[in-house]
PDB file of N, CA and C in Angstrom:
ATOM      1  N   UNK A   1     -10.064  14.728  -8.035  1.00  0.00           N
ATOM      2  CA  UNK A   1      -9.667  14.797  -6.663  1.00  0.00           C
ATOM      3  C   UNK A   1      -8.769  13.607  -6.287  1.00  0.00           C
ATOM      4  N   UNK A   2      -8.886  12.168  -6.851  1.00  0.00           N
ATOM      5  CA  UNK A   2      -8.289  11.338  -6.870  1.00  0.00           C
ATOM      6  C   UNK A   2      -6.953  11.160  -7.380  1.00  0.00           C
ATOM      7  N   UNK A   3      -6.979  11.379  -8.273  1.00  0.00           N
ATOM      8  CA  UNK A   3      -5.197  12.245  -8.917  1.00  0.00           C
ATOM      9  C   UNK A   3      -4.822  12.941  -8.151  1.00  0.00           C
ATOM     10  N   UNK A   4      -5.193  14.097  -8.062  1.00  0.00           N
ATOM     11  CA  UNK A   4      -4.327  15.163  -6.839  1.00  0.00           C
ATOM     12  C   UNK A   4      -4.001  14.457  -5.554  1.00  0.00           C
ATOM     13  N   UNK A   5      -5.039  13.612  -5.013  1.00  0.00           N
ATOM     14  CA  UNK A   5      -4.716  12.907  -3.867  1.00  0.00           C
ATOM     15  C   UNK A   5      -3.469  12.124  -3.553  1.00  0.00           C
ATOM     16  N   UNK A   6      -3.163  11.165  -4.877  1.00  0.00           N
ATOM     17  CA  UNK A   6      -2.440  10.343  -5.263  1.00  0.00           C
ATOM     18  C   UNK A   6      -1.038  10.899  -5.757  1.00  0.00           C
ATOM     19  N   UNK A   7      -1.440  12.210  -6.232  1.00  0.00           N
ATOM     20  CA  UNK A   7       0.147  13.235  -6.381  1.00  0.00           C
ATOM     21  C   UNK A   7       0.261  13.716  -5.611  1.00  0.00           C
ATOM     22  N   UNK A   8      -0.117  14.334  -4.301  1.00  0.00           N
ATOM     23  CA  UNK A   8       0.432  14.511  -2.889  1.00  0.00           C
ATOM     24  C   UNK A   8       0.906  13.453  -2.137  1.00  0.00           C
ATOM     25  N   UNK A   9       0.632  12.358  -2.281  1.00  0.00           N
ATOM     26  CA  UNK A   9       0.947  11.362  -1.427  1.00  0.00           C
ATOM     27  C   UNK A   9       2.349  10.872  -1.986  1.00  0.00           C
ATOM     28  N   UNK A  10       2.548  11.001  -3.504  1.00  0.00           N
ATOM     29  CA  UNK A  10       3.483  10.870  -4.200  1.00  0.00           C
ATOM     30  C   UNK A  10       5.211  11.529  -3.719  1.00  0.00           C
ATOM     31  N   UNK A  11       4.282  13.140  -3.859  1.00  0.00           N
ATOM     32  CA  UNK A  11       5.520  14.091  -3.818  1.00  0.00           C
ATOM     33  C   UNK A  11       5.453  13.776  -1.917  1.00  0.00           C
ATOM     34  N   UNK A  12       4.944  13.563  -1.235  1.00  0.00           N
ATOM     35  CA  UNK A  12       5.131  13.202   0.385  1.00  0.00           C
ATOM     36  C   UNK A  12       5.887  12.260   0.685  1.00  0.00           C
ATOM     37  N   UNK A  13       5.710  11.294  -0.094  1.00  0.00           N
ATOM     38  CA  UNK A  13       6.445   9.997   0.275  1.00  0.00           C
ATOM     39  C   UNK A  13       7.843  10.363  -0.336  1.00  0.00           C
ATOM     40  N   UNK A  14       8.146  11.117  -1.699  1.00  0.00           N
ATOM     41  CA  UNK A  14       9.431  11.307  -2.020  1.00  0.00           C
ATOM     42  C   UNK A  14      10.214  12.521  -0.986  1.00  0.00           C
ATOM     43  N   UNK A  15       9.531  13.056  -0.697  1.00  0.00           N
ATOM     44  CA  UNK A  15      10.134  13.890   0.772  1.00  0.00           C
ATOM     45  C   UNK A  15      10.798  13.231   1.899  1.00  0.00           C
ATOM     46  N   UNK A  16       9.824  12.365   2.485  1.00  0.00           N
ATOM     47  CA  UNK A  16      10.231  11.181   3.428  1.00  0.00           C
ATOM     48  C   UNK A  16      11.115  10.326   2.971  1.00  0.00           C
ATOM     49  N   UNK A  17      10.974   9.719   1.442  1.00  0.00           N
ATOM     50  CA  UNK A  17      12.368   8.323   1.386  1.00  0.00           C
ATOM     51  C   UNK A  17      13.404   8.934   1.200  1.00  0.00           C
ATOM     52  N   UNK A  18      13.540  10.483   0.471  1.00  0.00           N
ATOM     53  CA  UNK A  18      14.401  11.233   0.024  1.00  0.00           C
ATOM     54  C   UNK A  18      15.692  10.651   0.240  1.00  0.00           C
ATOM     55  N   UNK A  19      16.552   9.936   1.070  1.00  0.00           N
ATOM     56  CA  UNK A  19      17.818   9.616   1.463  1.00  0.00           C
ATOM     57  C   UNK A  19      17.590   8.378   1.534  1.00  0.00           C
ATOM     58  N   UNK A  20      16.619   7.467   0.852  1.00  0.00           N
ATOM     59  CA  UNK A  20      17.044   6.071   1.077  1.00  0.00           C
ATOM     60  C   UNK A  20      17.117   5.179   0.084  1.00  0.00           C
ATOM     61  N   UNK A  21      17.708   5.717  -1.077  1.00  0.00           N
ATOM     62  CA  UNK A  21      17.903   5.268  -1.768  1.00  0.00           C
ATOM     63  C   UNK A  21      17.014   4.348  -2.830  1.00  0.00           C
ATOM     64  N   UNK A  22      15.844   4.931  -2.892  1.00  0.00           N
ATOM     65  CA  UNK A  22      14.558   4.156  -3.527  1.00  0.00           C
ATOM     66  C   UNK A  22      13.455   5.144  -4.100  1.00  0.00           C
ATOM     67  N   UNK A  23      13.371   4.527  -5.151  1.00  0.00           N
ATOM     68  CA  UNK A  23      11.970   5.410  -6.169  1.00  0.00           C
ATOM     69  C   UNK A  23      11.120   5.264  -5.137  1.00  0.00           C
ATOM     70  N   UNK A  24       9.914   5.786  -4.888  1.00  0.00           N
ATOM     71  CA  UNK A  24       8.267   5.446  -4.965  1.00  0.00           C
ATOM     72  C   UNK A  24       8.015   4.372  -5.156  1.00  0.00           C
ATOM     73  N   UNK A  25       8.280   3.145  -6.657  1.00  0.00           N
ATOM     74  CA  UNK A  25       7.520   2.095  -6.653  1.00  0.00           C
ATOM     75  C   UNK A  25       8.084   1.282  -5.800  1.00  0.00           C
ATOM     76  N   UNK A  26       9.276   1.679  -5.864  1.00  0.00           N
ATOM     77  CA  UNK A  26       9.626   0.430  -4.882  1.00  0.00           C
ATOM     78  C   UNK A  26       9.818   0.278  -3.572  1.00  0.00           C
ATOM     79  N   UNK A  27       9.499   1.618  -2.750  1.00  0.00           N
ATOM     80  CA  UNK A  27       9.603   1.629  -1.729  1.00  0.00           C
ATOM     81  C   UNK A  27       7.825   0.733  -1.779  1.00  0.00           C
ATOM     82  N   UNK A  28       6.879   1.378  -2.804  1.00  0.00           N
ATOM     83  CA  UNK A  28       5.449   0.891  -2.248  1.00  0.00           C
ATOM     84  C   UNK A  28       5.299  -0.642  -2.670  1.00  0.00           C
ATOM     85  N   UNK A  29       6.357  -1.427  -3.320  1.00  0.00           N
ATOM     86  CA  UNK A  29       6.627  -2.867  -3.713  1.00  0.00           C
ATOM     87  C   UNK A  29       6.688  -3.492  -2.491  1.00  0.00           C
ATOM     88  N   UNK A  30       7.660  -2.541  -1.854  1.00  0.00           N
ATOM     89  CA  UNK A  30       8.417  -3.329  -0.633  1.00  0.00           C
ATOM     90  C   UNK A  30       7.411  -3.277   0.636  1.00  0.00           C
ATOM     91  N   UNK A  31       6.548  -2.185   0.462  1.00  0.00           N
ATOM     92  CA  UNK A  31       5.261  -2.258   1.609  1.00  0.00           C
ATOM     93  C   UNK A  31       4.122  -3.296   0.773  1.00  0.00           C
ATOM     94  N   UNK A  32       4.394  -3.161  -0.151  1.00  0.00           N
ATOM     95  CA  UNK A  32       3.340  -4.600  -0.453  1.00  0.00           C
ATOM     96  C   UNK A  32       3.762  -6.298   0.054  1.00  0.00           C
ATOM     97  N   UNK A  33       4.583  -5.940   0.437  1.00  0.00           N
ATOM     98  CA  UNK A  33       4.910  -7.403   0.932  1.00  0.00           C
ATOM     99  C   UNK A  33       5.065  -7.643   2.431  1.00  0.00           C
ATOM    100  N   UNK A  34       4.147  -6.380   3.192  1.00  0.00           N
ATOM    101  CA  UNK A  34       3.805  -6.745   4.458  1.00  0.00           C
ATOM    102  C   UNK A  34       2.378  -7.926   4.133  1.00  0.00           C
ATOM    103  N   UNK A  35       2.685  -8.798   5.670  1.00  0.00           N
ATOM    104  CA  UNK A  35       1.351  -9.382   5.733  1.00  0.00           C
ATOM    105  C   UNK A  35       1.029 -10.117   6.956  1.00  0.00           C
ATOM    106  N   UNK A  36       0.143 -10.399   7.396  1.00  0.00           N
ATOM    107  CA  UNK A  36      -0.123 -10.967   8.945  1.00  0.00           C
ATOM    108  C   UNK A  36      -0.120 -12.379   9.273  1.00  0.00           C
ATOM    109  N   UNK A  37      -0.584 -12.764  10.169  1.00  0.00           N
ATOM    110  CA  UNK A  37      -0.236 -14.137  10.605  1.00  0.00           C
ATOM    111  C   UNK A  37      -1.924 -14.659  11.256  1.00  0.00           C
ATOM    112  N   UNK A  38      -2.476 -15.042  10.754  1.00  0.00           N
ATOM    113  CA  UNK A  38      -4.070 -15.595  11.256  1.00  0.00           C
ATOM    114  C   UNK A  38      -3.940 -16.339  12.627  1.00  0.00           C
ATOM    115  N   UNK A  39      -4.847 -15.704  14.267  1.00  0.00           N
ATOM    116  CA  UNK A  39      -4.832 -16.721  14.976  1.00  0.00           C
ATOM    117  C   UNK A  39      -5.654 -17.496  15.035  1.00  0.00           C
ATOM    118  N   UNK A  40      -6.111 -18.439  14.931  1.00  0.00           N
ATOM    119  CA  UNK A  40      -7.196 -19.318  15.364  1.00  0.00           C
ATOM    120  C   UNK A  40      -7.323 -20.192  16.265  1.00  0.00           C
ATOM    121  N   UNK A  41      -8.302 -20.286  16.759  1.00  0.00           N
ATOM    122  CA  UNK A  41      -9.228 -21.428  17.733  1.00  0.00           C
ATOM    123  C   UNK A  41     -10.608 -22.196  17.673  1.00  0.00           C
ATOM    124  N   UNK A  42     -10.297 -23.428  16.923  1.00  0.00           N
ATOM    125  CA  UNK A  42     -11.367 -23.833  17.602  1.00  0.00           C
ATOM    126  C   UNK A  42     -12.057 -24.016  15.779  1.00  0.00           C
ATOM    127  N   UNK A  43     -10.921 -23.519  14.860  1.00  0.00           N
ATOM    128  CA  UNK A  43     -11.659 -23.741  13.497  1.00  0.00           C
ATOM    129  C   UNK A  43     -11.806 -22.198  12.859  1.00  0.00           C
ATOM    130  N   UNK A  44     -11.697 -21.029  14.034  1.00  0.00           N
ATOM    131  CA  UNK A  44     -12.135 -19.861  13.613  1.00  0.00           C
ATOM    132  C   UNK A  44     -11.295 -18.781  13.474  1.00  0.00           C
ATOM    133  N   UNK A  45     -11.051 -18.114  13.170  1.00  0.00           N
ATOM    134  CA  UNK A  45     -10.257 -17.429  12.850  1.00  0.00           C
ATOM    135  C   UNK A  45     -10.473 -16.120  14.031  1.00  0.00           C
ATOM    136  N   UNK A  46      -9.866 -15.597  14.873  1.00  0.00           N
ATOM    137  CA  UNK A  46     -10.020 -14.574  16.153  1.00  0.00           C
ATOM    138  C   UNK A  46      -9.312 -13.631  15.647  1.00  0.00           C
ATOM    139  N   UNK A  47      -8.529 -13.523  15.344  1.00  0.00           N
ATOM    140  CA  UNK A  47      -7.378 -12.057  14.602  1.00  0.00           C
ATOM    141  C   UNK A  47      -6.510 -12.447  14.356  1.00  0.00           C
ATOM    142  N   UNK A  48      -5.642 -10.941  13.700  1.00  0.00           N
ATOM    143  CA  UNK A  48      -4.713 -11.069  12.829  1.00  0.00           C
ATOM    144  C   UNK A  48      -3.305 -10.814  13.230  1.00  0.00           C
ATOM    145  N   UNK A  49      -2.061 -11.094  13.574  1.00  0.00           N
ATOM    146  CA  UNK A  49      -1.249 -10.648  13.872  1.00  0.00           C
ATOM    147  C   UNK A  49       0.132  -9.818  13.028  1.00  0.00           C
ATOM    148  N   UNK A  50       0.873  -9.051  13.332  1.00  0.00           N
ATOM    149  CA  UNK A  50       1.914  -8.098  12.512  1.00  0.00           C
ATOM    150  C   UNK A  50       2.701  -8.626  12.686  1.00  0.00           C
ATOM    151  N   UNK A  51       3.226  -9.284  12.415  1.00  0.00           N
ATOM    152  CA  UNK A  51       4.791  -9.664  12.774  1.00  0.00           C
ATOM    153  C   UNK A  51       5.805  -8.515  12.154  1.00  0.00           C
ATOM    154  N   UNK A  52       6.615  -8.048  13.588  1.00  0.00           N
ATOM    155  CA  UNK A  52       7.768  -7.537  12.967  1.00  0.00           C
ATOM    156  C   UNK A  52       8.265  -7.143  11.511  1.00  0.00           C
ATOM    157  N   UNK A  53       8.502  -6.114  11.154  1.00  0.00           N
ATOM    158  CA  UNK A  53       9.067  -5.978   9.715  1.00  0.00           C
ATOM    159  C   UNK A  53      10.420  -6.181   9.391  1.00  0.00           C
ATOM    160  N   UNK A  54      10.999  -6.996   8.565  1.00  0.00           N
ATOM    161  CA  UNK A  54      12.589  -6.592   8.190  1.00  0.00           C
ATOM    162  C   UNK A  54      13.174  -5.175   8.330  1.00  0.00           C
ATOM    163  N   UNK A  55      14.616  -5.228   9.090  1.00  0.00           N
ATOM    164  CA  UNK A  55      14.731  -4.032   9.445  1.00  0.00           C
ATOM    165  C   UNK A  55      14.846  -2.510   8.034  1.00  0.00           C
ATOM    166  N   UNK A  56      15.077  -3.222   6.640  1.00  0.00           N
ATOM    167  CA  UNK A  56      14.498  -1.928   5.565  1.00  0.00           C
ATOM    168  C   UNK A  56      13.059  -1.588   5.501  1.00  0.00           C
ATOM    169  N   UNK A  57      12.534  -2.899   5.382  1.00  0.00           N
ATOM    170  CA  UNK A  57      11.110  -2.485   5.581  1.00  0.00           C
ATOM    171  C   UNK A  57      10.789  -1.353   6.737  1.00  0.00           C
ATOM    172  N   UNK A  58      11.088  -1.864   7.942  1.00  0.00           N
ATOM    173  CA  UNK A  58      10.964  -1.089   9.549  1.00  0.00           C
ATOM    174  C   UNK A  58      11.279   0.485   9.042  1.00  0.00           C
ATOM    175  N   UNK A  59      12.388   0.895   8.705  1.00  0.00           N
ATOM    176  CA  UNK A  59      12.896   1.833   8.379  1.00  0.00           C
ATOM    177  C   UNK A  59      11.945   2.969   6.975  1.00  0.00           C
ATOM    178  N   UNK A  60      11.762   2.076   5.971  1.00  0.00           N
ATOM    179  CA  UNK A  60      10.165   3.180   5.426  1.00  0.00           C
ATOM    180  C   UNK A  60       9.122   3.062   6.028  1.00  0.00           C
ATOM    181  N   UNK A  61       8.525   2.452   7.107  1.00  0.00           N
ATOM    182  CA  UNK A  61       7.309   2.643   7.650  1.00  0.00           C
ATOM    183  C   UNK A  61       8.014   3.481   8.722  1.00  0.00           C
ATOM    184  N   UNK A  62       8.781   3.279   8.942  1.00  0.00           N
ATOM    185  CA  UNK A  62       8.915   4.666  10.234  1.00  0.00           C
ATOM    186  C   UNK A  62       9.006   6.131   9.511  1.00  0.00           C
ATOM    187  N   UNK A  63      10.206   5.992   8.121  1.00  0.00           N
ATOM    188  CA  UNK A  63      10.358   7.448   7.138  1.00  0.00           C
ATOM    189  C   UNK A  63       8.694   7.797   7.232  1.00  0.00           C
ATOM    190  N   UNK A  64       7.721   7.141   6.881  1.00  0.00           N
ATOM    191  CA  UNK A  64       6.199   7.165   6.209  1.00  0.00           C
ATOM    192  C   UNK A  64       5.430   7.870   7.134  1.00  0.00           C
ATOM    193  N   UNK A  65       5.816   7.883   8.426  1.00  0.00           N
ATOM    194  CA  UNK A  65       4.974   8.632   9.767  1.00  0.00           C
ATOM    195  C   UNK A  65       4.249   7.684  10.258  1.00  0.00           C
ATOM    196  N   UNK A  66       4.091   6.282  10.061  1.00  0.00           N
ATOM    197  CA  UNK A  66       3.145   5.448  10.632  1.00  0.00           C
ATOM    198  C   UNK A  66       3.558   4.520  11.371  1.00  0.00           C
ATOM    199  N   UNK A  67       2.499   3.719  12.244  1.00  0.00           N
ATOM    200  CA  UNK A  67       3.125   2.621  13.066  1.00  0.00           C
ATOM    201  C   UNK A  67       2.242   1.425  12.670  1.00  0.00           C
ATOM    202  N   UNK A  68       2.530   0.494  12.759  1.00  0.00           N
ATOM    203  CA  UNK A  68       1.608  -0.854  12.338  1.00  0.00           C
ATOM    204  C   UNK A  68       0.829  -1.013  13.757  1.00  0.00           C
ATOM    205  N   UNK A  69      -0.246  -1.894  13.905  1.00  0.00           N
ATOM    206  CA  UNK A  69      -0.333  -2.398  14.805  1.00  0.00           C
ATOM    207  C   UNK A  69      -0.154  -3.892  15.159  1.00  0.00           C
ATOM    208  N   UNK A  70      -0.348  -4.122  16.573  1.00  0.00           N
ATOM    209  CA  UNK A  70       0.394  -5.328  16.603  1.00  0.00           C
ATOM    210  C   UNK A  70      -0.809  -6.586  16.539  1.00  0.00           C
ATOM    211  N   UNK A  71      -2.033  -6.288  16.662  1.00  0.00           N
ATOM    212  CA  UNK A  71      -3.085  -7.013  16.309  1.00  0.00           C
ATOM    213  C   UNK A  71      -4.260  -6.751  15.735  1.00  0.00           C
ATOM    214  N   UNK A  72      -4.815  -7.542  14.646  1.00  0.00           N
ATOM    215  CA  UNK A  72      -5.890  -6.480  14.202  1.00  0.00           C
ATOM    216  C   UNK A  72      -7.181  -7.446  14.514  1.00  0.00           C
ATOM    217  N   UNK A  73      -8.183  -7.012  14.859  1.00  0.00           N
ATOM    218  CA  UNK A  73      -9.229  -7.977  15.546  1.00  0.00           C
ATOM    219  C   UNK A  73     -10.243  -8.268  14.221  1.00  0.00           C
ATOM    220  N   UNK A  74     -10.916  -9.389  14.455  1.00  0.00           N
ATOM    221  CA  UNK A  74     -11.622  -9.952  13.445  1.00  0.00           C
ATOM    222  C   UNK A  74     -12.969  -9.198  14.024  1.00  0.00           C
ATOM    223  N   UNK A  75     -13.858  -9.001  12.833  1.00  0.00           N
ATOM    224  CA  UNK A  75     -15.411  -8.442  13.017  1.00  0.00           C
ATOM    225  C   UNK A  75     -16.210  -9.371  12.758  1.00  0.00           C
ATOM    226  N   UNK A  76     -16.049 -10.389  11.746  1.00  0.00           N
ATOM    227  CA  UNK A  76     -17.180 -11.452  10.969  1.00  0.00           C
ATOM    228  C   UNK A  76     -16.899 -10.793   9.784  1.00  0.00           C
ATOM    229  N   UNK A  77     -16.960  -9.895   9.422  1.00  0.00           N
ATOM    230  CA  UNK A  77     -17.222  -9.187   8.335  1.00  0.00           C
ATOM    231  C   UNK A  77     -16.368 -10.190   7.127  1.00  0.00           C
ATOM    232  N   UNK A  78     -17.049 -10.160   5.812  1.00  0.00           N
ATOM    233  CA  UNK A  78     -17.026 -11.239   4.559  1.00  0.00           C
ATOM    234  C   UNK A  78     -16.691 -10.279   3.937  1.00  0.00           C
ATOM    235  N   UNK A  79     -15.295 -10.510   2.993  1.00  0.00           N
ATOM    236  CA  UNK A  79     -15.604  -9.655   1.902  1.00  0.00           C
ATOM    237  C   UNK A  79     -14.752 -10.433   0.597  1.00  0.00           C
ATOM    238  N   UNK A  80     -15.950 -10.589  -0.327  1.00  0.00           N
ATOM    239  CA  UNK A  80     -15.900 -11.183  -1.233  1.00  0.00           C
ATOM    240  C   UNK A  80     -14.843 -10.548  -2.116  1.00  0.00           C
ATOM    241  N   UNK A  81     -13.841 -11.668  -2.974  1.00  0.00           N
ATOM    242  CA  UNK A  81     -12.919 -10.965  -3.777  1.00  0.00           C
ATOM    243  C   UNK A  81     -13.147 -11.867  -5.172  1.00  0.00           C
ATOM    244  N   UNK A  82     -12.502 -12.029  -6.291  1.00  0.00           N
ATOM    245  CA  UNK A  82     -12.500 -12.740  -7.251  1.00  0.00           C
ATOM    246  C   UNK A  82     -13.727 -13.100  -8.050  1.00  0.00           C
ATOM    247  N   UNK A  83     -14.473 -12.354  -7.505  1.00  0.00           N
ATOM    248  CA  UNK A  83     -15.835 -13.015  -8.622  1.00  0.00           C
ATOM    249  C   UNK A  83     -16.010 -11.977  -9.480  1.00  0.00           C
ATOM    250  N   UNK A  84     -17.084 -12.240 -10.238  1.00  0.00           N
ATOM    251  CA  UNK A  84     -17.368 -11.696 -11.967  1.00  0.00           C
ATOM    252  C   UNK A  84     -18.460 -10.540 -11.039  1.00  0.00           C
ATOM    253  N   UNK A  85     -18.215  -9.221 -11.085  1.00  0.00           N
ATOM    254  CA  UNK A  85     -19.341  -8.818 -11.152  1.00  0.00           C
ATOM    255  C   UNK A  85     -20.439  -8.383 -11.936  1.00  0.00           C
ATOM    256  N   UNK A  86     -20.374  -9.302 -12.939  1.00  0.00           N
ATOM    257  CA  UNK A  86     -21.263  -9.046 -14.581  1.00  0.00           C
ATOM    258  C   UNK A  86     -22.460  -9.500 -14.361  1.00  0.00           C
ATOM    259  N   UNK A  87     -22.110 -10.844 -12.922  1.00  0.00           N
ATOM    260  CA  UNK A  87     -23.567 -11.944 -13.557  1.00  0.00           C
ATOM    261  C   UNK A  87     -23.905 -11.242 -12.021  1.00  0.00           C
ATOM    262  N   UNK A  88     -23.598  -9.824 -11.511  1.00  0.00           N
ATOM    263  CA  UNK A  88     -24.587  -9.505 -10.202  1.00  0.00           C
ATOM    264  C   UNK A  88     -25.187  -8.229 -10.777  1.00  0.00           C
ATOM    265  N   UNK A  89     -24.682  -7.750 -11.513  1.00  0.00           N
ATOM    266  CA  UNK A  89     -25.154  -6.373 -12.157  1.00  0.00           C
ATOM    267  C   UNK A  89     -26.257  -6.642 -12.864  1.00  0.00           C
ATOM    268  N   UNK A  90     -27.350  -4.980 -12.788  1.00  0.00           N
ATOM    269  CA  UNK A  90     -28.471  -4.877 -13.769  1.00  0.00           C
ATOM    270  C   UNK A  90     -27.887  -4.779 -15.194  1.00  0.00           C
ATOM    271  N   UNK A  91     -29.342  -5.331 -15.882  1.00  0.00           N
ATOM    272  CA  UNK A  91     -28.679  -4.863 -17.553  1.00  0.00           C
ATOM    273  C   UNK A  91     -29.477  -3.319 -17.601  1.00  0.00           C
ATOM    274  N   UNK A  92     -29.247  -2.726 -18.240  1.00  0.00           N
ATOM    275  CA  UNK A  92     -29.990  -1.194 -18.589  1.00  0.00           C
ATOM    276  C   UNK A  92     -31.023  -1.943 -19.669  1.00  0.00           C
ATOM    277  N   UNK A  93     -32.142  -0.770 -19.678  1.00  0.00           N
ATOM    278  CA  UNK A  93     -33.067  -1.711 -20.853  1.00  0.00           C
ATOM    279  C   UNK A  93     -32.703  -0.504 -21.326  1.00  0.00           C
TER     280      UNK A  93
END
């Protein structure tokens, strides 16, 4: 289901860039290099902000059907990245 998912989204997105002169990877290169701006107060971090996209960038997120938003609010929520998950896992006996 995950494949098929990932090949519709494929052949969708090549529908949409169709005229702009860009494969797939690199249109999804060039959305990888969105990223936000942290506000803080006080030591803490309150949310996240969008800054504006370069106007090619602007132009596949609009082809894409989507809109960014312009702030994204913090929950508390932790989420751990970079660790081993070997030494959290059961062993099977």
């Amino acid at each position: 289901m995950v494949v098929m998912l990932a090949y519709r989204l494929v052949q969708e997105l090549g529908r949409r860039w169709a005229d702009l002169n860009l494969t797939i990877g690199e249109g999804i290169q060039q959305l990888a290099t969105l990223c936000t701006t942290e506000v803080m107060s006080e030591g803490k971090v309150l949310c996240s902000t969008v800054p504006l996209p370069r106007p090619e960038l602007a132009e596949i997120i609009a082809r894409s059907g989507i809109s960014l938003p312009v702030v994204i609010k913090r929950h508390g929520a932790k989420v751990a990245t970079k660790k081993k998950l070997q030494a959290r896992r059961l062993t099977r006996s």
